[in-house]
Protein backbone atom coordinates (compact mmCIF):
# COMPACT_ATOMS: atom_id res chain seq x y z
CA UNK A 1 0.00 0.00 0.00
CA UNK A 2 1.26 3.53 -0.28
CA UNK A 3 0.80 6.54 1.08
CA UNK A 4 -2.38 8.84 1.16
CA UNK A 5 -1.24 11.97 -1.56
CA UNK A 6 -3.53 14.08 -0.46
CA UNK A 7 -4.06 16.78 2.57
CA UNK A 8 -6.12 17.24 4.50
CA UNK A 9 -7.71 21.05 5.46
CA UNK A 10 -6.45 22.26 8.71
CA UNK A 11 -9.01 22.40 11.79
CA UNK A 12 -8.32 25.80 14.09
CA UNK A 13 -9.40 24.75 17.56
CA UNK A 14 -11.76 26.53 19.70
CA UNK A 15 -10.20 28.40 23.08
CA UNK A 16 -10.03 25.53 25.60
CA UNK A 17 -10.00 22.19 23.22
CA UNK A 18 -8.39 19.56 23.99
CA UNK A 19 -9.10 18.02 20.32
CA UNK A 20 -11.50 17.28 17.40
CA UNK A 21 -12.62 14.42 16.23
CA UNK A 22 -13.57 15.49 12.30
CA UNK A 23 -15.04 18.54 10.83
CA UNK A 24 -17.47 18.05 8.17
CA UNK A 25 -16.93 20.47 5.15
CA UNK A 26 -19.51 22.66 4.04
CA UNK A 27 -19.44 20.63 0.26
CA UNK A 28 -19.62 17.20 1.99
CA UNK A 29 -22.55 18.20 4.08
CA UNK A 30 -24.73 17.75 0.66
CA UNK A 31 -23.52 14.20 0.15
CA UNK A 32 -24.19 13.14 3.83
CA UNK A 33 -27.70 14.88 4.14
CA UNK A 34 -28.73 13.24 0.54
CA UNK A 35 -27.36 9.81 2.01
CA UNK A 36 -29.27 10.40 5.06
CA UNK A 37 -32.06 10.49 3.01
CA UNK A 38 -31.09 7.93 -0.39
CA UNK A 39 -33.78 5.23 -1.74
CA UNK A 40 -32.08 2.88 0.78
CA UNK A 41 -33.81 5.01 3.61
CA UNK A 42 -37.33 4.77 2.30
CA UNK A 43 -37.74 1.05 3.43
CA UNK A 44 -38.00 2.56 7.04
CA UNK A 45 -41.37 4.21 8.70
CA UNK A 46 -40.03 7.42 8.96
CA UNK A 47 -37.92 7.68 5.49
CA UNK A 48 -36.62 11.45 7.10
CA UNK A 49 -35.59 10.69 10.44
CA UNK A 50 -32.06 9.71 9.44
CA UNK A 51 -31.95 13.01 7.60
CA UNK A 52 -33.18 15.17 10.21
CA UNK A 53 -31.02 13.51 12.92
CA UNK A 54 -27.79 14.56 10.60
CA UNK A 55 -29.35 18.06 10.24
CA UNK A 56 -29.34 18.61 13.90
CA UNK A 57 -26.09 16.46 15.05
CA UNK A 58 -24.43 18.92 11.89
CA UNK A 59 -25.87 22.34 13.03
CA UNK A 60 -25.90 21.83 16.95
CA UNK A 61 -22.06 19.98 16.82
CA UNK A 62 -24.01 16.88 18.75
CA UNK A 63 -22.91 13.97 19.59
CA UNK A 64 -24.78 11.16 18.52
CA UNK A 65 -25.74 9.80 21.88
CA UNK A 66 -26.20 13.47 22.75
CA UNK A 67 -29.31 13.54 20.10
CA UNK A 68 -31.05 10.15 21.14
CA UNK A 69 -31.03 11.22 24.13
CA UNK A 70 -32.98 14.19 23.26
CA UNK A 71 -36.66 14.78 24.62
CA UNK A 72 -39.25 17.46 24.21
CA UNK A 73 -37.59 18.95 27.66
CA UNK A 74 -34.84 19.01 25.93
CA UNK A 75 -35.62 21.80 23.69
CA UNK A 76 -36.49 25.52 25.08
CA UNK A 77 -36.01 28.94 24.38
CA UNK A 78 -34.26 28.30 20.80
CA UNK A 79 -32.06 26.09 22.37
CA UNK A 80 -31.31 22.29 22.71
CA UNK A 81 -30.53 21.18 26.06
CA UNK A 82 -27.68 18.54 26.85
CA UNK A 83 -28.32 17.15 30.28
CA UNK A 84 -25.85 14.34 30.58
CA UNK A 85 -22.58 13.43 29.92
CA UNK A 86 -18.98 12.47 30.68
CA UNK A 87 -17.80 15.44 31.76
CA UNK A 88 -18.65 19.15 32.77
CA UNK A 89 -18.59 20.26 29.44
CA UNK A 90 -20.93 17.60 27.88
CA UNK A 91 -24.09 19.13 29.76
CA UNK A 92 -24.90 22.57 27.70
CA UNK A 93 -27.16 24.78 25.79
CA UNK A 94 -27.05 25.24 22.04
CA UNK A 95 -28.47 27.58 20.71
CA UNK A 96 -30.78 26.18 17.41
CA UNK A 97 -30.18 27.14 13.98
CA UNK A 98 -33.27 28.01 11.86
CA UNK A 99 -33.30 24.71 9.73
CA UNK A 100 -33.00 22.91 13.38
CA UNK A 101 -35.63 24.52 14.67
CA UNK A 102 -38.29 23.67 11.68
CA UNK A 103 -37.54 20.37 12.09
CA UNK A 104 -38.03 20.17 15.71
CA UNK A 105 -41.11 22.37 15.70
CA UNK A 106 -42.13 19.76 13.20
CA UNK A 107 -41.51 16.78 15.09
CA UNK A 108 -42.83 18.25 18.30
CA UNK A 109 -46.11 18.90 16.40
CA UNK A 110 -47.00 15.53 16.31
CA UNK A 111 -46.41 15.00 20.71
């Protein structure tokens, strides 16, 4: 095998990182949110739910246990509320973007 030719775009950390795990360009974002949402999707009863969870793990900077854990508490005020995790840092506020919060004003419609 050889090596990778190619390099990769340099991440500026935040004030107080430690690290990053991966940044998902802008242009990729397309590709993920159309797989999120592919044929291969429709054979489930809510075809969008993949695509929606991306939307909001992508916008917010979630983890993905950080969005299942999600409830209808969870969201107040334009924000998303993270009540558990590892560390300090883990529990948090987010403030929503406007794409975020159609889809959960959608999905909270239906509760």
């Amino acid at each position: 095998m050889g090596k990778v030719e190619r390099t990769l775009p340099k991440v500026k950390m935040l004030p107080g990182e430690k690290h990053r795990e991966r940044v998902l360009p802008t242009d990729d974002e397309v590709f993920y949110l159309n797989g999120a949402s592919s044929a291969a999707m429709m054979q489930f009863a809510d075809p969008n739910l993949a695509r929606d969870v991306a939307t909001i793990l992508l916008d917010c900077g979630l983890r993905p246990e950080d969005c299942f854990r999600l409830r209808v508490e969870n969201a107040a005020e334009g924000k998303v509320e993270v009540h558990v995790g590892k560390t300090e840092y883990a529990r948090r506020r987010i403030p929503v973007t406007p794409r975020v919060r159609a889809i959960l004003e959608m999905r909270l419609s239906d509760v």
